[in-house]
N, C-alpha and C. Protein backbone atom coordinates (compact mmCIF):
# COMPACT_ATOMS: atom_id res chain seq x y z
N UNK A 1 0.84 -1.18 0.00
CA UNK A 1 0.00 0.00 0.00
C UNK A 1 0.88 1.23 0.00
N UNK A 2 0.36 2.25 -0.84
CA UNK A 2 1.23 3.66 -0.79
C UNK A 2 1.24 4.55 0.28
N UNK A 3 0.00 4.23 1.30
CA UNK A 3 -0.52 5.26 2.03
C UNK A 3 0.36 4.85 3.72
N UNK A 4 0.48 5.54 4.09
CA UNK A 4 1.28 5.35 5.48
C UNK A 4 1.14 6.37 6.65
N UNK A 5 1.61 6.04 7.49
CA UNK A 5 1.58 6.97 9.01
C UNK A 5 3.29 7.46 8.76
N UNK A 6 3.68 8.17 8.63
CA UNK A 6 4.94 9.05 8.41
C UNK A 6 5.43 9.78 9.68
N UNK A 7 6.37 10.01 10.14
CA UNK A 7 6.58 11.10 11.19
C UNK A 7 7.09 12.27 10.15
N UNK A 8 6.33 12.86 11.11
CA UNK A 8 6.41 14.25 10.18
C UNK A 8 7.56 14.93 11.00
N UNK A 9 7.08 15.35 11.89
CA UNK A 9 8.12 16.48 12.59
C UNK A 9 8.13 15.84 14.36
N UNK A 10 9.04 16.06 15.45
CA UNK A 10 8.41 16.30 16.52
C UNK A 10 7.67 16.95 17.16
N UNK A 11 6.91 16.31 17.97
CA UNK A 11 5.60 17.30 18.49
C UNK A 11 4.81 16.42 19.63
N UNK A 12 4.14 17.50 19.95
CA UNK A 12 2.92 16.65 21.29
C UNK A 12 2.18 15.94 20.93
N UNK A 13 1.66 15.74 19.79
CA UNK A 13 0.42 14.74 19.09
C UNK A 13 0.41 14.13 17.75
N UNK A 14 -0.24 12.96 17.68
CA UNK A 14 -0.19 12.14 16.19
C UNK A 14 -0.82 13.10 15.31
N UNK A 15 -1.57 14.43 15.53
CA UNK A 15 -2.56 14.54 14.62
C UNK A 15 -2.05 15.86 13.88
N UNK A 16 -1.27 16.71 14.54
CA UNK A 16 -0.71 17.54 14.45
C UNK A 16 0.74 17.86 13.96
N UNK A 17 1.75 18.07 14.80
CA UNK A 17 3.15 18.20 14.37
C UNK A 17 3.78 16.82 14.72
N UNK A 18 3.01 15.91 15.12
CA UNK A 18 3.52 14.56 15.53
C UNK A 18 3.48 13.84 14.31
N UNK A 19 2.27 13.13 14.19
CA UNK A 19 2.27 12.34 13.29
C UNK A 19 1.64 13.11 11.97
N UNK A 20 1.44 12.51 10.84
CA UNK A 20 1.04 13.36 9.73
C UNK A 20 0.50 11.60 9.23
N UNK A 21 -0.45 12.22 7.88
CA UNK A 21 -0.66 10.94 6.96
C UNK A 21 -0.61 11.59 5.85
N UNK A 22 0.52 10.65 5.57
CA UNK A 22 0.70 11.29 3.81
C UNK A 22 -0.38 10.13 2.91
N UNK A 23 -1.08 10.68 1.88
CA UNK A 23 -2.17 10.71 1.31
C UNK A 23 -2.62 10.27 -0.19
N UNK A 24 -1.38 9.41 -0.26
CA UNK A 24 -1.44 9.14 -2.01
C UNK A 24 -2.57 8.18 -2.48
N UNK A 25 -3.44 7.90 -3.30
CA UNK A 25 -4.36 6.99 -3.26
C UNK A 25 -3.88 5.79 -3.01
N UNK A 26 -4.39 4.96 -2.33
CA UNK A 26 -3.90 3.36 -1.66
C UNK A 26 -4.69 2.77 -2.28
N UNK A 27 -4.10 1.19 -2.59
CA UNK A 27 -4.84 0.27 -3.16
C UNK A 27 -5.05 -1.03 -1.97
N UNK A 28 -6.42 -1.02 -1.70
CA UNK A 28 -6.54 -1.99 -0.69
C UNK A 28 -7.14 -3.45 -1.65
N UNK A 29 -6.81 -4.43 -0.71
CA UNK A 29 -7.42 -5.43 -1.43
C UNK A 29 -8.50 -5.70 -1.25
N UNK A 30 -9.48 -5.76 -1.87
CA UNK A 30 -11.26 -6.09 -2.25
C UNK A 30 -11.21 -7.47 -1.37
N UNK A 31 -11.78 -7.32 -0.62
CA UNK A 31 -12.63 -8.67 -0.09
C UNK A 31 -12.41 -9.64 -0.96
N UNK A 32 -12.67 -9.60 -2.46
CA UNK A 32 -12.87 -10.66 -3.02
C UNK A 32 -11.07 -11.70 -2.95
N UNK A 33 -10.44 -10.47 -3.40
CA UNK A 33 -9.17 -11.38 -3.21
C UNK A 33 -8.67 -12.28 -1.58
N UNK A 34 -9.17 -11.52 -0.85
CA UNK A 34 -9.28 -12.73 0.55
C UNK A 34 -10.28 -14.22 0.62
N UNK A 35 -11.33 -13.74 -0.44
CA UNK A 35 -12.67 -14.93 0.95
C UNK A 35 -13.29 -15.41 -0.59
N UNK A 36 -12.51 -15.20 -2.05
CA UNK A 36 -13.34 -15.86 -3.26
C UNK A 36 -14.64 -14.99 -3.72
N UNK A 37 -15.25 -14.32 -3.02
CA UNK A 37 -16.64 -13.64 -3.64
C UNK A 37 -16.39 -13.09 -4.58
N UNK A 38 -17.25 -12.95 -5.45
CA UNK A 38 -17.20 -11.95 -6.90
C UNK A 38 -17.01 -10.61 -6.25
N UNK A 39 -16.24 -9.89 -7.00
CA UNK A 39 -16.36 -8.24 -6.30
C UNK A 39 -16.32 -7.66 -7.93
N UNK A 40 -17.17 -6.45 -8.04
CA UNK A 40 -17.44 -5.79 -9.25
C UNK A 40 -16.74 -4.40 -8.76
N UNK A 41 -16.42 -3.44 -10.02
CA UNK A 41 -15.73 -2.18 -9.82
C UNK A 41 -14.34 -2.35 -9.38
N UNK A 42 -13.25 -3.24 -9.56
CA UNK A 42 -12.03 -2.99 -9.52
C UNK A 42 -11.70 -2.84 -8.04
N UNK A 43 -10.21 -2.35 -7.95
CA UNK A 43 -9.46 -2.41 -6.59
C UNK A 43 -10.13 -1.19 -6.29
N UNK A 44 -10.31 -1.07 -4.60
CA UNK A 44 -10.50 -0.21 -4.37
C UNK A 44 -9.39 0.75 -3.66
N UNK A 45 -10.22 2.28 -3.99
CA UNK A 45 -8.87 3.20 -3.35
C UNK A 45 -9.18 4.32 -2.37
N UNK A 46 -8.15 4.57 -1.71
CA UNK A 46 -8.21 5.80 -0.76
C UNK A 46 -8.18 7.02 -1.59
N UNK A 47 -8.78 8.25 -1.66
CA UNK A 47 -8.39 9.29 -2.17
C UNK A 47 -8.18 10.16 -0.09
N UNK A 48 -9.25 10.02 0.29
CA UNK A 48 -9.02 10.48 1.84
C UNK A 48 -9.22 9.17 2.89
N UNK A 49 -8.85 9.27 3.59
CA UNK A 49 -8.59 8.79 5.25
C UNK A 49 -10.18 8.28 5.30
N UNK A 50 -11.01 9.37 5.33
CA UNK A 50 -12.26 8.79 5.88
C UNK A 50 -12.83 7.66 5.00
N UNK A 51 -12.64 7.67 4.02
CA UNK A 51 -13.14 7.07 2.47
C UNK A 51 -12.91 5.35 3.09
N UNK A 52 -12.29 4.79 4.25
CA UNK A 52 -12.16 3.80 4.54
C UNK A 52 -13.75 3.15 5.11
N UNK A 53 -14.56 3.93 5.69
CA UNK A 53 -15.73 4.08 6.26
C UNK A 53 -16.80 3.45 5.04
N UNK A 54 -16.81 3.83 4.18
CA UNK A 54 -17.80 3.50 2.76
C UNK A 54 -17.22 2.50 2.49
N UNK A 55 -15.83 1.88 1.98
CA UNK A 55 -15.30 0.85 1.68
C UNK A 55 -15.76 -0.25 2.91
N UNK A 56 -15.86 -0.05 3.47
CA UNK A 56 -16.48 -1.04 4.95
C UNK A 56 -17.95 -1.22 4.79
N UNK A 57 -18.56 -0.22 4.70
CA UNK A 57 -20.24 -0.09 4.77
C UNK A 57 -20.03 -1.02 3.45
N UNK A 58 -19.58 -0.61 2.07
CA UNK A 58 -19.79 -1.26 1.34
C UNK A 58 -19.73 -2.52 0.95
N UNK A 59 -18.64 -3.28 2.15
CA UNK A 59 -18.25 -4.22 1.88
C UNK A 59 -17.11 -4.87 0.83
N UNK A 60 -16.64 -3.49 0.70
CA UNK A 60 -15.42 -3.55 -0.30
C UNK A 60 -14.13 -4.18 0.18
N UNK A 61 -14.08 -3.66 1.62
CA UNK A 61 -12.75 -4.55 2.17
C UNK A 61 -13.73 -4.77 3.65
N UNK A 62 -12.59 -5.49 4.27
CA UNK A 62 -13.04 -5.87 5.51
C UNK A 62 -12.90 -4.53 6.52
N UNK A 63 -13.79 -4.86 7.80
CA UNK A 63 -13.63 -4.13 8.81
C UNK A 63 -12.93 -3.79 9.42
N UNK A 64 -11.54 -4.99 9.59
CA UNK A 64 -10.28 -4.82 10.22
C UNK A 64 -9.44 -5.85 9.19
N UNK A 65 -8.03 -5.46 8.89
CA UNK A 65 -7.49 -6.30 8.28
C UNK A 65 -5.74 -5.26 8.57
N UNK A 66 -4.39 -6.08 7.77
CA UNK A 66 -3.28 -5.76 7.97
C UNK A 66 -3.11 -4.87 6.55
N UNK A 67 -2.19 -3.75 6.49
CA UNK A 67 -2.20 -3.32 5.26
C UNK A 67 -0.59 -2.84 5.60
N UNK A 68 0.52 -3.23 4.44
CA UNK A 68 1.91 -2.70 5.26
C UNK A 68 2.60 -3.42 6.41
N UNK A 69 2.82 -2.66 7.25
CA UNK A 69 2.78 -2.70 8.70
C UNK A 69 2.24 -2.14 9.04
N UNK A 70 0.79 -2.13 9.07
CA UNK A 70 -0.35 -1.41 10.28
C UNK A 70 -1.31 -2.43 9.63
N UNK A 71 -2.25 -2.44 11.10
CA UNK A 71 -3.45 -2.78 11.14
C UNK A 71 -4.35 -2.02 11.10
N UNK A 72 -5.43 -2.08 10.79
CA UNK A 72 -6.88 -0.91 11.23
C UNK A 72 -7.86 -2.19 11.52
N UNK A 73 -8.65 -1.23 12.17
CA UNK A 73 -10.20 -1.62 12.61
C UNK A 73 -10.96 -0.64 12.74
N UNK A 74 -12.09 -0.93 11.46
CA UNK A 74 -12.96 0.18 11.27
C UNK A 74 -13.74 0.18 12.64
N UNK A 75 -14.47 1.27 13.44
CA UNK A 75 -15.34 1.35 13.94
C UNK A 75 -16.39 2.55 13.57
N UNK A 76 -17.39 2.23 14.22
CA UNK A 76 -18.66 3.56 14.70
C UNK A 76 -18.94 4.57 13.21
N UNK A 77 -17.78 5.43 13.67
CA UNK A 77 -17.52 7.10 12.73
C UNK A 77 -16.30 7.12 12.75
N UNK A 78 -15.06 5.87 12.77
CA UNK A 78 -13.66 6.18 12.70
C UNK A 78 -13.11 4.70 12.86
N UNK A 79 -11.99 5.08 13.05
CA UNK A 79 -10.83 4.20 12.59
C UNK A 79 -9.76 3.47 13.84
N UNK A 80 -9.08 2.86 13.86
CA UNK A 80 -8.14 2.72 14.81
C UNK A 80 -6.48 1.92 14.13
N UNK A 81 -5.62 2.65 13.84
CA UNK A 81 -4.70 2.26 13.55
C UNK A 81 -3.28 1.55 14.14
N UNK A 82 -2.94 0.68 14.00
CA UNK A 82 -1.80 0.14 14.81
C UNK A 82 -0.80 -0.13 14.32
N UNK A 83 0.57 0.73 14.04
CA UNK A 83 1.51 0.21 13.99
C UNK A 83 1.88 -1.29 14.43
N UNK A 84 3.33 -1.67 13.34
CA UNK A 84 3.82 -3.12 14.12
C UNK A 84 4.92 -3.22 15.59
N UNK A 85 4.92 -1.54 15.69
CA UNK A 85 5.92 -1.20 17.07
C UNK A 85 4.45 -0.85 18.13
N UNK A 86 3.32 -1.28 17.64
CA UNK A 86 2.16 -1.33 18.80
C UNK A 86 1.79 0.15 18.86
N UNK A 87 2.40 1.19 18.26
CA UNK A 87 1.85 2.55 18.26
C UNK A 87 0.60 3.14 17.70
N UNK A 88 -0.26 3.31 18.84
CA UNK A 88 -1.78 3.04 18.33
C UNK A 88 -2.43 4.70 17.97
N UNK A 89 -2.58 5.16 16.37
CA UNK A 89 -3.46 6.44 16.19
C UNK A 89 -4.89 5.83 16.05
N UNK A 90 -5.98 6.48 16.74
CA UNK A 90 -7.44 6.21 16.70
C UNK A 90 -8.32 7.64 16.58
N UNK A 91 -8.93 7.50 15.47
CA UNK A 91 -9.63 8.96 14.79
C UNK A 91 -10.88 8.86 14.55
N UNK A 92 -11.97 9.54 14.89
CA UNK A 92 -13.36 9.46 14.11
C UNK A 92 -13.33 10.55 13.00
N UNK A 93 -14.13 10.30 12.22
CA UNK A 93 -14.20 11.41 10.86
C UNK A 93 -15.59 12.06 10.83
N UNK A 94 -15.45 13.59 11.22
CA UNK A 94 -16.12 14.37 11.04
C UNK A 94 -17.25 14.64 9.61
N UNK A 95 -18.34 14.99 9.46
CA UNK A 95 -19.35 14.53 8.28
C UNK A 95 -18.59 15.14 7.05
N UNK A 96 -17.32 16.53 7.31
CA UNK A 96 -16.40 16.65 5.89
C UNK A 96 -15.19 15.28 5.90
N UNK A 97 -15.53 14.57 6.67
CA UNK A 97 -14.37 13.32 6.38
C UNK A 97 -12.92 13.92 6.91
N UNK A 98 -12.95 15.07 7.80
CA UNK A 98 -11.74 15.23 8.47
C UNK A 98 -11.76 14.75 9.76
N UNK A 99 -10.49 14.19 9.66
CA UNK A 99 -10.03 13.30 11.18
C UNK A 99 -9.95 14.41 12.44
N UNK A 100 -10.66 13.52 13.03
CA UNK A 100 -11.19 14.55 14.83
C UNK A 100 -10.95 13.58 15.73
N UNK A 101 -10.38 14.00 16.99
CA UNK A 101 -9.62 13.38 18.13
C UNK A 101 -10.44 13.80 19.12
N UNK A 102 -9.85 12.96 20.87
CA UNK A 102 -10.18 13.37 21.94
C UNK A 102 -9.01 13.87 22.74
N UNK A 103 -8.80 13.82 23.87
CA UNK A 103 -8.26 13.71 24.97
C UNK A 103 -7.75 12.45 25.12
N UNK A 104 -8.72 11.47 25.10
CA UNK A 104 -8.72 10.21 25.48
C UNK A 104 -7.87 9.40 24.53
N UNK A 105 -7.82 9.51 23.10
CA UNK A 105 -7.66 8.95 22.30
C UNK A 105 -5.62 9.65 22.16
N UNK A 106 -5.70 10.72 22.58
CA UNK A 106 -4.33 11.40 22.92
C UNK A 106 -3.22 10.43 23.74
N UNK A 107 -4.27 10.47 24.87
CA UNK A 107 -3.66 9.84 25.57
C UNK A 107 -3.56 8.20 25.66
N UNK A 108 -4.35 7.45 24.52
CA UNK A 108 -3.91 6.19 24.27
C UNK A 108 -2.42 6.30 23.45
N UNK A 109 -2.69 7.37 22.20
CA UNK A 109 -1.54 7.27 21.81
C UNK A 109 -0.22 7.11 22.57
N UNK A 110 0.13 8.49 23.15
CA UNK A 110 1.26 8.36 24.26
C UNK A 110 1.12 7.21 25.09
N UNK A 111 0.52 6.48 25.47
CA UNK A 111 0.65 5.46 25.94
C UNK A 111 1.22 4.05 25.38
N UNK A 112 1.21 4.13 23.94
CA UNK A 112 1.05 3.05 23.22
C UNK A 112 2.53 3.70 22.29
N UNK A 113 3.00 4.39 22.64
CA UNK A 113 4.02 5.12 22.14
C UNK A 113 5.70 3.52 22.79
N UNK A 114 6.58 3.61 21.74
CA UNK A 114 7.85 2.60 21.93
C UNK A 114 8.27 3.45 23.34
N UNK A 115 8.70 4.14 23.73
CA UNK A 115 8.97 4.87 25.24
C UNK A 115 7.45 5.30 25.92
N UNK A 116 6.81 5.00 26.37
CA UNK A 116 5.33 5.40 26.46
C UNK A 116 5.24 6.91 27.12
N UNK A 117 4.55 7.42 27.25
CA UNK A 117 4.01 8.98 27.47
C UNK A 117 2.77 9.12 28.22
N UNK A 118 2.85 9.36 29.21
CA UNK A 118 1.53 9.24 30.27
C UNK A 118 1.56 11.00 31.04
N UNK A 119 0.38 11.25 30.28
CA UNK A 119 0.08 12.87 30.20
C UNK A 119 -1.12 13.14 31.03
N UNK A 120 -1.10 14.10 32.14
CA UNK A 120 -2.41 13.92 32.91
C UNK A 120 -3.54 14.89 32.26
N UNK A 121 -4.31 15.24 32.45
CA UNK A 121 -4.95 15.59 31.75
C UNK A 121 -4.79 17.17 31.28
N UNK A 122 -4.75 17.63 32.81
CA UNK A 122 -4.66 18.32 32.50
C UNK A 122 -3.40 18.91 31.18
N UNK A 123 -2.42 18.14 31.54
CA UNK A 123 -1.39 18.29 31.01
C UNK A 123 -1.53 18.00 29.44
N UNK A 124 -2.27 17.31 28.91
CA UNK A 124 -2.77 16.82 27.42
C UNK A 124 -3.61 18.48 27.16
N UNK A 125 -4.30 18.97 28.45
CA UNK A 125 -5.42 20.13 27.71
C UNK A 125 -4.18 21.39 27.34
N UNK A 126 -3.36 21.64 28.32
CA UNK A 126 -2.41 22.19 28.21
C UNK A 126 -1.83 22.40 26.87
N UNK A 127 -0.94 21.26 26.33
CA UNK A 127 -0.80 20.53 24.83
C UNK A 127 -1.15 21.20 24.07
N UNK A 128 -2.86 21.07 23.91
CA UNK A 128 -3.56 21.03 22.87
C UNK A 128 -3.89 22.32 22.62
N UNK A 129 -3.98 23.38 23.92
CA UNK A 129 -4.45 25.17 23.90
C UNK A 129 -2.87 25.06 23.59
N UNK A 130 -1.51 25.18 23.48
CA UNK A 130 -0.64 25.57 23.12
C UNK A 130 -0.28 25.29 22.09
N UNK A 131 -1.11 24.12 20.84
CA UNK A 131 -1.17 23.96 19.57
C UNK A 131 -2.04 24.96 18.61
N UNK A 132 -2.96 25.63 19.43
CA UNK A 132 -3.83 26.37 18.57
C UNK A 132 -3.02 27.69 17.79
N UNK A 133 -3.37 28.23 16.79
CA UNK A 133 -4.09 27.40 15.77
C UNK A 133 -4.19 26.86 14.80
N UNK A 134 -2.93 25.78 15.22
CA UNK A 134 -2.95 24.84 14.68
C UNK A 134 -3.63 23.87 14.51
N UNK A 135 -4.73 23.90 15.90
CA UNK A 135 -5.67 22.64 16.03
C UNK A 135 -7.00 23.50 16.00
N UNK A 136 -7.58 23.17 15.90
CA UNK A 136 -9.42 23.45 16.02
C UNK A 136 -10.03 22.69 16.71
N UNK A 137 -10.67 23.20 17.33
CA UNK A 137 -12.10 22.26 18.32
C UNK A 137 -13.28 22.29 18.07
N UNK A 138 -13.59 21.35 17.17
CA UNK A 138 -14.74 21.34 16.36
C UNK A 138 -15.81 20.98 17.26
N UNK A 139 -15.50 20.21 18.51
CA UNK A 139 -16.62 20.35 19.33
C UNK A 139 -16.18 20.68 20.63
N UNK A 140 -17.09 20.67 21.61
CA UNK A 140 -16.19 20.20 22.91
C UNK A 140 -15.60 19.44 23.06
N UNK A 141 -14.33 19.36 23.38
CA UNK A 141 -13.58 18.03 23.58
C UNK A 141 -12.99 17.62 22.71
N UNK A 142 -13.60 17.96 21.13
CA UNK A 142 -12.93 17.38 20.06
C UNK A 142 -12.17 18.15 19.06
N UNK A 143 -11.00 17.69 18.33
CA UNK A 143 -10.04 18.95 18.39
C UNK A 143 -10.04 17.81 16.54
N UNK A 144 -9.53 18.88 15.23
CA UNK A 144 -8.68 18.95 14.31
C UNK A 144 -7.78 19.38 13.93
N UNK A 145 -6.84 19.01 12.79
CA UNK A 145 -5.81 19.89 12.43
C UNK A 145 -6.65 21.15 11.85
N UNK A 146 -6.44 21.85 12.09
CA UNK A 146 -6.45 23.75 11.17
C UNK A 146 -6.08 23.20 9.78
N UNK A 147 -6.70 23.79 8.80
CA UNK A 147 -6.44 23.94 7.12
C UNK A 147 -6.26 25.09 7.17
């Protein structure tokens, strides 16, 4: 697959100056090439992140499967990604299909980090008001990268 979790720069968070996802269309494998079913319309592809969500509903690929070295498991309104060094990014996608975080989901990362990172909370809210505005808080609680 072309598409990957990259380190971008150092920083406090996967979503931000931490991690980045570089974005080239990915070719996942169709269900059909795993389990024999007929599959119509060709390989399917990523143009965005969220676009994994419809490929699931659709039944185009599976819900969770290995791609690279990472795993995913679709859930709900998002995703959960796992490196093979166990470094876990987990995102829901907002109705424009941009990736939106918590607190919570922050702090799995750092946790799940090869040196782990255990941030109290306050200390994660801290973080995240000293990223702005770079980040956006599209809701309470829930924060994006800034375009």
């Amino acid at each position: 697959m072309e598409q990957s979790l990259q380190p971008r720069a150092q920083g406090v968070t996967p979503y931000g100056t931490g991690w980045g996802c570089t974005r080239p269309r990915a070719r996942l494998r169709p269900r059909s090439e795993r389990d024999g079913r007929g599959h119509e319309g060709g390989d399917p592809t990523l143009e965005r992140l969220a676009d994994v969500l419809g490929l699931v509903r659709s039944r185009r690929i599976s819900r969770s499967d290995h791609i690279d070295t990472y795993s995913y498991t679709v859930h709900g309104a998002g995703c959960r990604f796992v490196s093979d060094n166990g470094t876990e990014v987990d995102v829901d996608f907002a109705a424009d299909g941009s990736e939106v975080f918590d607190l919570w989901r922050l702090r799995w990362y750092g946790l799940s980090l090869p040196e782990p990172l255990d941030v109290t909370d306050q200390g994660l809210r801290s973080a995240v008001r000293s990223l702005q505005p770079l980040l956006d808080e599209v809701r309470p609680g829930w924060f994006s990268v800034a375009n």
